[in-house]
N, C-alpha and C. Protein backbone atom coordinates (compact mmCIF):
# COMPACT_ATOMS: atom_id res chain seq x y z
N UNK A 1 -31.13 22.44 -3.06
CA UNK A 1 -30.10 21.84 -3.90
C UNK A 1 -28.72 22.35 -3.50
N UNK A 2 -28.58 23.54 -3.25
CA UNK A 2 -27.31 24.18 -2.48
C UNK A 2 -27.26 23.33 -1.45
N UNK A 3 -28.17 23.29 -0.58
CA UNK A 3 -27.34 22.87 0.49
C UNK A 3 -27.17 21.74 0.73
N UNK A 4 -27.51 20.85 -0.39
CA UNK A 4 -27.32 19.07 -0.80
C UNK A 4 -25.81 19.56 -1.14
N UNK A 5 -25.52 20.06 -2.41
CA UNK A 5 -24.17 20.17 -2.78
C UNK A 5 -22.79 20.41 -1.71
N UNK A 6 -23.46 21.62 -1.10
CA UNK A 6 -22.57 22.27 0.26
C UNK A 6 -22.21 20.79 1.73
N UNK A 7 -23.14 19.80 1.68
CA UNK A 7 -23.46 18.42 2.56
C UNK A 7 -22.10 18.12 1.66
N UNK A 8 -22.46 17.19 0.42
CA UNK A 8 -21.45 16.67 -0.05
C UNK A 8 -20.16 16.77 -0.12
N UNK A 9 -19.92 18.09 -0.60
CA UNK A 9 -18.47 18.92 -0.21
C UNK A 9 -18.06 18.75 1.01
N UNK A 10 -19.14 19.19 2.17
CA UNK A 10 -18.24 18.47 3.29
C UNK A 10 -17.93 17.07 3.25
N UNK A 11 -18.63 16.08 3.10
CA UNK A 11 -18.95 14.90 3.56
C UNK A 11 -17.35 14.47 3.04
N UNK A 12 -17.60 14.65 2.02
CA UNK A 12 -16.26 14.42 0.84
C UNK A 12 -14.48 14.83 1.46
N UNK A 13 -14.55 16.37 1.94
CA UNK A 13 -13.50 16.68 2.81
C UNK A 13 -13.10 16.03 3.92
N UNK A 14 -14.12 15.93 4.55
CA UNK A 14 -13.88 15.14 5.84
C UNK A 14 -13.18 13.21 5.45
N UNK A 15 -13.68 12.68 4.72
CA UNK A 15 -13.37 11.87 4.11
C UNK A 15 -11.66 11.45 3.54
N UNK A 16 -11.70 12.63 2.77
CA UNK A 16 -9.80 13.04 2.60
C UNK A 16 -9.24 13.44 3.35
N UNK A 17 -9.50 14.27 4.47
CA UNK A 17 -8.68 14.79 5.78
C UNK A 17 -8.53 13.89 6.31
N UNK A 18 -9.31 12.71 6.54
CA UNK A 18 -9.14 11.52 7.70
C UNK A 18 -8.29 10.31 6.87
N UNK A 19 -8.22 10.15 6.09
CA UNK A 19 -7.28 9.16 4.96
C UNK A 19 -6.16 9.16 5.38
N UNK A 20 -5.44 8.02 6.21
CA UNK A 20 -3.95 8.39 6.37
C UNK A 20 -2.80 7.85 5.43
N UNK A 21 -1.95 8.46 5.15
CA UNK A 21 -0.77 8.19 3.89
C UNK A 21 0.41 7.38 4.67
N UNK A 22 1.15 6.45 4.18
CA UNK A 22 1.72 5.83 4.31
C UNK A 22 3.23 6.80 5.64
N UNK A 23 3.36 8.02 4.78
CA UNK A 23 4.44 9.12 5.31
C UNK A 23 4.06 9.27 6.53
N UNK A 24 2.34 9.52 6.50
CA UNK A 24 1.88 10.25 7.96
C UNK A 24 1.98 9.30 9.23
N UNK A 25 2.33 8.01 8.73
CA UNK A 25 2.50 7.12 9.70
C UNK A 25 3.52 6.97 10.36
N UNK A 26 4.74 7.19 9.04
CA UNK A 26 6.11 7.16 9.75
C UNK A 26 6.24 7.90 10.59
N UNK A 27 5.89 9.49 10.29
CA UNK A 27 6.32 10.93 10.76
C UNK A 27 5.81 10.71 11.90
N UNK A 28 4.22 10.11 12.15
CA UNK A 28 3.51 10.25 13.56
C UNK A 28 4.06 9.07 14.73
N UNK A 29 4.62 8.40 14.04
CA UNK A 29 5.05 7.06 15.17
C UNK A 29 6.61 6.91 15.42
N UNK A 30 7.22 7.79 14.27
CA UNK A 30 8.81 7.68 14.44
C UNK A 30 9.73 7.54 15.78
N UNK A 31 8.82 8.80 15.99
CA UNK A 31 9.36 9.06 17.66
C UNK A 31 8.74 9.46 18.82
N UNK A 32 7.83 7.84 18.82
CA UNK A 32 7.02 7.80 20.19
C UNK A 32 8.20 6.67 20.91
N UNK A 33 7.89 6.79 22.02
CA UNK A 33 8.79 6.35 23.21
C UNK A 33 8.72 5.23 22.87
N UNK A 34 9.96 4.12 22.63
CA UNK A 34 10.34 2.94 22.74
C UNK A 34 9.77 2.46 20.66
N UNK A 35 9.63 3.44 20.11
CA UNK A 35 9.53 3.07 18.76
C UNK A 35 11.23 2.86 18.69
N UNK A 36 11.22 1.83 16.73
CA UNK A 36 12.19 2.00 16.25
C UNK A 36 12.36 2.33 14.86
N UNK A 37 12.83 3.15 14.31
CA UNK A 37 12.60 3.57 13.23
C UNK A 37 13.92 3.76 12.36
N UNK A 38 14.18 3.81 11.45
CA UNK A 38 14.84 3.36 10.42
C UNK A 38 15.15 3.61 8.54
N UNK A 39 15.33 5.02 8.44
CA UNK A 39 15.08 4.82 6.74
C UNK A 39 17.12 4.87 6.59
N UNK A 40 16.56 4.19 5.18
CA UNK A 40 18.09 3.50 4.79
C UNK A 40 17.72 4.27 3.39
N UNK A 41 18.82 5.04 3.03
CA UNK A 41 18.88 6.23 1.95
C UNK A 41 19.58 5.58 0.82
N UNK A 42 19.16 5.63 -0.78
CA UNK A 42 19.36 5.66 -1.50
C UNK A 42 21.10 5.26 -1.59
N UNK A 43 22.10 6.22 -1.25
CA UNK A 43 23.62 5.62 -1.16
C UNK A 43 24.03 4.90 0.01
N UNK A 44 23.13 4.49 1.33
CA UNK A 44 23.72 2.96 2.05
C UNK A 44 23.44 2.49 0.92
N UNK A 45 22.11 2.11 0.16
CA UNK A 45 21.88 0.95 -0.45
C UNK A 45 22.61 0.75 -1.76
N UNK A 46 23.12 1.61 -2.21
CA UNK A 46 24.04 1.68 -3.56
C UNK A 46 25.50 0.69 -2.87
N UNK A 47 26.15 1.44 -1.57
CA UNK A 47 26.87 1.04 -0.85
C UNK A 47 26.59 -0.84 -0.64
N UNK A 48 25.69 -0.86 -0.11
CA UNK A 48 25.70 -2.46 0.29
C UNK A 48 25.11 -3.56 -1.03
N UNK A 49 25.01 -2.49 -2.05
CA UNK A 49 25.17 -3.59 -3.44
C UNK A 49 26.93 -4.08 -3.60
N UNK A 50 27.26 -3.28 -3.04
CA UNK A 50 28.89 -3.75 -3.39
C UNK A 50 29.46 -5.21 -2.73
N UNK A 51 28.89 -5.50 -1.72
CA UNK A 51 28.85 -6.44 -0.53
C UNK A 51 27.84 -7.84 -1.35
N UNK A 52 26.63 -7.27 -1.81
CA UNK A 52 25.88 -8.37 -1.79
C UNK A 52 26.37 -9.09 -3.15
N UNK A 53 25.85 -10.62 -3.10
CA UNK A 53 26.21 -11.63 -4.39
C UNK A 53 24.65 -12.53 -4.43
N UNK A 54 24.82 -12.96 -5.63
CA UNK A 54 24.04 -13.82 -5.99
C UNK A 54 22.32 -13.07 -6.15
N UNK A 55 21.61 -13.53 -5.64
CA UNK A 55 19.96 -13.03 -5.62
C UNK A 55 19.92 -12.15 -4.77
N UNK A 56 20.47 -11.80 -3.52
CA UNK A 56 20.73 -10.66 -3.12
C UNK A 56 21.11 -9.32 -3.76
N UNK A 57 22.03 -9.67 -4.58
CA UNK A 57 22.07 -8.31 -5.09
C UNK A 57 21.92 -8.31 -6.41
N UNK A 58 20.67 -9.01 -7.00
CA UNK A 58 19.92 -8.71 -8.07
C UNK A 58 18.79 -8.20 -7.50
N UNK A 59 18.37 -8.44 -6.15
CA UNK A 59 17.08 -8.16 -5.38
C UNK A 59 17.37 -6.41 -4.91
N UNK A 60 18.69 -6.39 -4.43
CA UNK A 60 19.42 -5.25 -3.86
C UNK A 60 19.46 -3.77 -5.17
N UNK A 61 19.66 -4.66 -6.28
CA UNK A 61 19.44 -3.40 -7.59
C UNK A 61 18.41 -2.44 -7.82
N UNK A 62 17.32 -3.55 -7.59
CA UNK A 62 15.87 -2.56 -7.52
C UNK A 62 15.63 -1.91 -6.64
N UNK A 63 16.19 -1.73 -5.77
CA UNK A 63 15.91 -0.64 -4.34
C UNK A 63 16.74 0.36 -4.42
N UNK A 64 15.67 1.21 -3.97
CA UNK A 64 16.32 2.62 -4.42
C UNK A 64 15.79 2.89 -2.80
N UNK A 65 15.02 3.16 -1.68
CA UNK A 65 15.08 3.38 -0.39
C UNK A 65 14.28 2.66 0.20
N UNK A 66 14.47 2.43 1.53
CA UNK A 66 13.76 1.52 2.79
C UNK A 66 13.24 2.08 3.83
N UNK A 67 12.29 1.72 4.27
CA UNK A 67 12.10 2.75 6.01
C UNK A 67 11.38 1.72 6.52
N UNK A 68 11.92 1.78 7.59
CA UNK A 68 11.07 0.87 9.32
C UNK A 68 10.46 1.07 10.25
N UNK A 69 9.40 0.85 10.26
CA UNK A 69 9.22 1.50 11.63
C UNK A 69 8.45 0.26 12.65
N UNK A 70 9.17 0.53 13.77
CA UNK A 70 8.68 -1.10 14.73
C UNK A 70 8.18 -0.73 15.94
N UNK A 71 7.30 -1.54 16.18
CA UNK A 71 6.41 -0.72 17.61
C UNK A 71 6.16 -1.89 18.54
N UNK A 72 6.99 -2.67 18.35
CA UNK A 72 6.96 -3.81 19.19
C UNK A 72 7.20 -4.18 20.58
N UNK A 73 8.27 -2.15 21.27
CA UNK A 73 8.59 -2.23 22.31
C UNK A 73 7.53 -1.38 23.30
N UNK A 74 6.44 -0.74 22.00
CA UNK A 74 5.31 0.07 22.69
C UNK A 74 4.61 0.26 23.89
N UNK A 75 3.69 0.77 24.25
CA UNK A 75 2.63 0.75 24.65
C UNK A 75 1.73 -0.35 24.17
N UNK A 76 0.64 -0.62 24.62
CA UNK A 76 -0.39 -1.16 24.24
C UNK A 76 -1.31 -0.53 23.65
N UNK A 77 -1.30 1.22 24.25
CA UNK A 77 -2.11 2.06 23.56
C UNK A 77 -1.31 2.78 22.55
N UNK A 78 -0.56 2.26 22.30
CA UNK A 78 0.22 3.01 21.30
C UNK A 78 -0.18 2.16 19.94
N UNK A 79 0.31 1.00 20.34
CA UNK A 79 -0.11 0.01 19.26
C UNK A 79 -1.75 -0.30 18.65
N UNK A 80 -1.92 -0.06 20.00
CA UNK A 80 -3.78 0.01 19.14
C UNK A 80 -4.08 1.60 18.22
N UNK A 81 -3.83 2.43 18.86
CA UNK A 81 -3.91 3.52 18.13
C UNK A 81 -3.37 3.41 16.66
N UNK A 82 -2.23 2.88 15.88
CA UNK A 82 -1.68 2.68 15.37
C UNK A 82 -2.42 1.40 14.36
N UNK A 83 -2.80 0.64 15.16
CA UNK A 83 -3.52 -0.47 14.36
C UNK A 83 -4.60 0.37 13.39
N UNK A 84 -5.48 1.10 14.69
CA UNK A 84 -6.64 1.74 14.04
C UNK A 84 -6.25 2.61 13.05
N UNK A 85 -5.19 3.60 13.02
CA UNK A 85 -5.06 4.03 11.92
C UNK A 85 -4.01 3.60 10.67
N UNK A 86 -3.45 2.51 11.09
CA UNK A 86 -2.97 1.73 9.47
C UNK A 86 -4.53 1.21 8.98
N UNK A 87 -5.40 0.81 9.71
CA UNK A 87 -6.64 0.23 8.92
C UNK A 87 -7.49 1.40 8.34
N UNK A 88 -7.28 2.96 8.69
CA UNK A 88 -7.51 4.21 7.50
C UNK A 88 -6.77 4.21 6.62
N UNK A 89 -5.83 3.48 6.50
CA UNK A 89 -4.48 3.89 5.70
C UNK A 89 -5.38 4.01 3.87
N UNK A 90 -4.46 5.18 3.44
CA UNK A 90 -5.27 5.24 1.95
C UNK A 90 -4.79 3.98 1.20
N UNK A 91 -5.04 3.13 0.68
CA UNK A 91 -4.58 2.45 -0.29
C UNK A 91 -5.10 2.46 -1.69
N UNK A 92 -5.60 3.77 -2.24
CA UNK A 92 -6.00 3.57 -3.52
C UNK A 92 -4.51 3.64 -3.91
N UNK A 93 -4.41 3.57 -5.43
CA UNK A 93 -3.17 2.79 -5.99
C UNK A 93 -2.57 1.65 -5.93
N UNK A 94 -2.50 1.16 -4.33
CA UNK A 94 -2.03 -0.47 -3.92
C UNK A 94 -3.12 -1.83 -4.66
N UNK A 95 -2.17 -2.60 -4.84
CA UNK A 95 -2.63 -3.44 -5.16
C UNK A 95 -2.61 -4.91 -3.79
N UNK A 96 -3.14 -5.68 -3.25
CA UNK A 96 -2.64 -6.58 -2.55
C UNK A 96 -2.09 -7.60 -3.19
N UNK A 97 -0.76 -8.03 -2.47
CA UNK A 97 -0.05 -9.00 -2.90
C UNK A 97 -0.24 -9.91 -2.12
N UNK A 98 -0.56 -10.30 -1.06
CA UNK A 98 -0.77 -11.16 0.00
C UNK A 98 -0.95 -11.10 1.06
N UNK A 99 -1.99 -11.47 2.13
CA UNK A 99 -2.35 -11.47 3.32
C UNK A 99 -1.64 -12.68 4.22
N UNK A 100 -1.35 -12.48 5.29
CA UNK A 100 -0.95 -13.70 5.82
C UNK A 100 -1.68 -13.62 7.73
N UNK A 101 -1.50 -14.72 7.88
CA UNK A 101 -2.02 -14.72 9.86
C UNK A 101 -1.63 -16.05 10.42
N UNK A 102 -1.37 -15.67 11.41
CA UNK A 102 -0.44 -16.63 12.28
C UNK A 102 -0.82 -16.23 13.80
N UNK A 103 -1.58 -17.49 14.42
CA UNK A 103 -2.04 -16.74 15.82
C UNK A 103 -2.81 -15.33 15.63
N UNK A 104 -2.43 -14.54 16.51
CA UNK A 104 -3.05 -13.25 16.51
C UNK A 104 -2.76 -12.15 15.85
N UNK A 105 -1.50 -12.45 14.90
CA UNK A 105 -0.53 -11.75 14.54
C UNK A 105 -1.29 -11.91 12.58
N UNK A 106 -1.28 -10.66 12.01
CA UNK A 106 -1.85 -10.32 10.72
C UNK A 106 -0.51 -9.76 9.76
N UNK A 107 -0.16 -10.02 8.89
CA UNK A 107 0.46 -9.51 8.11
C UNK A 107 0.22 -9.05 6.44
N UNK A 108 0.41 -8.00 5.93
CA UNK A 108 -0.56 -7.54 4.86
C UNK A 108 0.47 -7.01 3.78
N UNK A 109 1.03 -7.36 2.65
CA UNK A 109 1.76 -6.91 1.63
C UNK A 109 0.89 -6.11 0.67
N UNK A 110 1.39 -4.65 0.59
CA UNK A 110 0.67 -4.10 -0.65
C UNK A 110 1.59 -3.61 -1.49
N UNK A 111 1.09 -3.36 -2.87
CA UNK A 111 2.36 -3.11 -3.56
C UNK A 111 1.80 -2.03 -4.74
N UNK A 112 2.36 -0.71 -4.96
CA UNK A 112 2.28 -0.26 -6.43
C UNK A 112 2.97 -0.46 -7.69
N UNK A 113 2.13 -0.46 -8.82
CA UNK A 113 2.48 -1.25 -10.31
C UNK A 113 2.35 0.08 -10.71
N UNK A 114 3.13 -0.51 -12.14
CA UNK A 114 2.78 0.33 -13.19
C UNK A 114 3.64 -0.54 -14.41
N UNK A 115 3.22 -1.20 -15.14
CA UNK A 115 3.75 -1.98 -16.53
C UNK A 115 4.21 -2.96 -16.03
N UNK A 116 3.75 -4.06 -15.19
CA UNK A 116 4.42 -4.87 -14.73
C UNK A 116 5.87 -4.57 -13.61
N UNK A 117 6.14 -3.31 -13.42
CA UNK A 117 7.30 -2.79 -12.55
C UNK A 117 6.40 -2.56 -11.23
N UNK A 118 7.03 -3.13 -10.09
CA UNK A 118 6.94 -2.62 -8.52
C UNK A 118 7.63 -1.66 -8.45
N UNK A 119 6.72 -0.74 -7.87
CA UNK A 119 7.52 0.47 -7.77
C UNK A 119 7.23 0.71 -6.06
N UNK A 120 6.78 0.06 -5.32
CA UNK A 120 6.62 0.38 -4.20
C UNK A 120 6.07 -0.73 -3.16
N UNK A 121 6.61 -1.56 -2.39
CA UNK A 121 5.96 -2.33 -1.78
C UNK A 121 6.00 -2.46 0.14
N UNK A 122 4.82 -2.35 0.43
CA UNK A 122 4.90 -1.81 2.36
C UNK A 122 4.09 -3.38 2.41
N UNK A 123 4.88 -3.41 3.62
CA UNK A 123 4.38 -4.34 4.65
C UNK A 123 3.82 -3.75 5.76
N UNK A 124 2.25 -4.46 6.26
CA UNK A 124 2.17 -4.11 7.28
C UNK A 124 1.83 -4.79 8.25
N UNK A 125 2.42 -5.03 9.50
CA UNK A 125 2.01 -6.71 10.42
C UNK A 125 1.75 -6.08 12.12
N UNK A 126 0.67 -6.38 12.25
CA UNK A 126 0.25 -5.84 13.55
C UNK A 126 -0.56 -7.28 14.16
N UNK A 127 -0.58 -7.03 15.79
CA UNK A 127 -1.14 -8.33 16.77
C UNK A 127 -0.41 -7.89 17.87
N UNK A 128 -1.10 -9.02 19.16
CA UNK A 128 -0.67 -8.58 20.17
C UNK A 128 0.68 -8.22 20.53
N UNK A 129 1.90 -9.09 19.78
CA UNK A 129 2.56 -8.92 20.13
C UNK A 129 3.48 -7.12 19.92
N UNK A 130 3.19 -6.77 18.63
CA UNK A 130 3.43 -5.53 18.18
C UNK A 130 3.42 -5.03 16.48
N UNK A 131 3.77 -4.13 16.23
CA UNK A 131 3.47 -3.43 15.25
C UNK A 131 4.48 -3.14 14.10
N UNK A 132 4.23 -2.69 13.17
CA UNK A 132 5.36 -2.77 11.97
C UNK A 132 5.08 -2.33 10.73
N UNK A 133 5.57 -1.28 10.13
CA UNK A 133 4.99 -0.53 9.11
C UNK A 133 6.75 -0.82 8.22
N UNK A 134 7.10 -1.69 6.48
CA UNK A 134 7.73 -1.30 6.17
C UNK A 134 7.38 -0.90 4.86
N UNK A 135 7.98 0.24 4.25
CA UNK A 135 8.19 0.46 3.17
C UNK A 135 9.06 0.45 2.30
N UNK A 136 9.30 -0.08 1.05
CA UNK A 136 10.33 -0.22 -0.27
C UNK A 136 10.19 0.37 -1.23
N UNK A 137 11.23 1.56 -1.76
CA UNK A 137 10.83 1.92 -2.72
C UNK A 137 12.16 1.59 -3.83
N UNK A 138 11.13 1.45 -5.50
CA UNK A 138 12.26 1.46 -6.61
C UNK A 138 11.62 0.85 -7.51
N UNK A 139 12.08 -0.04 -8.28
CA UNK A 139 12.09 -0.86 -9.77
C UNK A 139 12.37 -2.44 -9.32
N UNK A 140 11.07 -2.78 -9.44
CA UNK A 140 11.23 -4.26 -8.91
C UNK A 140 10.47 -5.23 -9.88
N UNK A 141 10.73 -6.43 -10.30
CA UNK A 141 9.87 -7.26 -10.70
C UNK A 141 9.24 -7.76 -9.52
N UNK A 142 7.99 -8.71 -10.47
CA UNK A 142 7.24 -9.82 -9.18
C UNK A 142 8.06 -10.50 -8.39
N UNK A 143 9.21 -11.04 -9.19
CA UNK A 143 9.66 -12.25 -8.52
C UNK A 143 10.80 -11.80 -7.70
N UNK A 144 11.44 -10.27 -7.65
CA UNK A 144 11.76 -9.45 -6.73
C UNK A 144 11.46 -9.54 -5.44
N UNK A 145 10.02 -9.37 -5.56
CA UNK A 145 8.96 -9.04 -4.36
C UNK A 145 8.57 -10.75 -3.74
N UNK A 146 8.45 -11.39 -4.65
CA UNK A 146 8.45 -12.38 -4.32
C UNK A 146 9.06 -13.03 -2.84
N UNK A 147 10.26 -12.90 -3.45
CA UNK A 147 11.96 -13.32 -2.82
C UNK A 147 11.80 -12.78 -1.74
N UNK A 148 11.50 -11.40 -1.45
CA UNK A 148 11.37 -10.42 -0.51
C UNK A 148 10.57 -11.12 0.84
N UNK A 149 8.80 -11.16 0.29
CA UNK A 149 8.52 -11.99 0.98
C UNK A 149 8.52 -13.18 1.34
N UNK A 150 9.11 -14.15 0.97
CA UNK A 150 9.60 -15.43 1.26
C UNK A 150 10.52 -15.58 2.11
N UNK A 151 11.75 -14.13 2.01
CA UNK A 151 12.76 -14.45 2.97
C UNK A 151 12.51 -13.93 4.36
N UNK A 152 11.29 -13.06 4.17
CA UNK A 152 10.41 -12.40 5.34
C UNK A 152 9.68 -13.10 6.25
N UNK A 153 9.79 -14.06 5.78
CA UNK A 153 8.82 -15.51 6.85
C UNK A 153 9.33 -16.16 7.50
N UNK A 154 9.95 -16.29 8.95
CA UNK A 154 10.67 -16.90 9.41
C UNK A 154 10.15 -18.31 10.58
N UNK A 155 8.71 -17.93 10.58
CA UNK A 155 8.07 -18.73 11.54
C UNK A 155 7.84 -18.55 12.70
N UNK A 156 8.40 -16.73 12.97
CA UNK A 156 8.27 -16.73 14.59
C UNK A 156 7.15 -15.66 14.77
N UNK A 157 5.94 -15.26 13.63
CA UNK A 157 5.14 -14.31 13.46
C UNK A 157 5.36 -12.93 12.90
N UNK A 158 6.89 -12.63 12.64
CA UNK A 158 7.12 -11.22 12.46
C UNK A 158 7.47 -11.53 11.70
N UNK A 159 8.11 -10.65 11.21
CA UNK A 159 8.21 -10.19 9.33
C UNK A 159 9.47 -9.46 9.66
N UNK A 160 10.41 -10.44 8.61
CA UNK A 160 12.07 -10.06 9.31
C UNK A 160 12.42 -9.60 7.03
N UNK A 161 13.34 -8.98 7.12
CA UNK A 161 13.62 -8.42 5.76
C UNK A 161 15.39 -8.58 5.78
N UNK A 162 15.72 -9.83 4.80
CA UNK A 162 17.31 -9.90 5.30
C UNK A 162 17.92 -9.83 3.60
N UNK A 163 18.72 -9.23 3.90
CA UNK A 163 19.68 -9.33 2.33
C UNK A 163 20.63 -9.51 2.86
């Protein structure tokens, strides 16, 4: 019976050690050769509410920070590596908001709730052509996120984010 328990405990560790977090992705791919990466801090975005009008910057209120990361100028083994581990990626908490595919190209919206508030929503769009991890964080409604992805669809397979 010990050493059923002592099995499990591992089985279990190994399990959470290999789980990758949304952070560990940025940190590990930020700055591989020909990445592009990107976090936009809390006061740009205070800053470029001043600029924006209309649904833009009712969309622009709820964001509190952004980060990018694009792997489109990669490797091939960079990008597969990368595929394989966004598909460990932990997503307990996420909820899916929508899947999308186009050609070879996959795109995957997840988002965290809590009372009807988005408090967090990553995109993630990988295929041959390349790779793309974004994250949003703040106070968002649905129809926030909505907007978000709608203006994210441009028809050319990637996932463009414009305010």
């Amino acid at each position: 019976m010990k050493k059923l328990l002592i099995l499990c405990v591992m089985v279990l560790a190994c399990q959470l050690g290999s789980a990758q977090q949304v952070s560990d992705l940025f940190e590990k791919y930020a700055h591989v050769q020909n990445a592009e990466s990107v976090s936009v801090s809390p006061l740009l975005i205070k800053f470029a509410r001043l600029f924006a009008d209309g649904d833009d910057a009712r969309v622009l209120k709820g964001i509190n920070s952004l980060r990018v990361l694009d792997l489109d100028d990669c490797s091939n083994e960079v990008k597969e590596r990368f595929a394989s581990e966004a598909n460990a990626l932990e997503v307990k908490g996420y909820e899916s908001l929508m899947e999308a595919s186009k050609n070879d190209e996959k795109t995957l919206f997840l988002l965290k709730m809590k009372d009807d508030v988005v408090h967090e929503l990553l995109i993630l769009s990988g295929g041959d052509d390349g790779c793309a991890l974004i994250q949003i964080k703040g106070k968002m409604t649905l129809q926030d996120v909505v907007e978000l992805a709608e203006n994210s669809k441009k028809g050319d397979g990637h996932v463009h984010i414009n305010f």
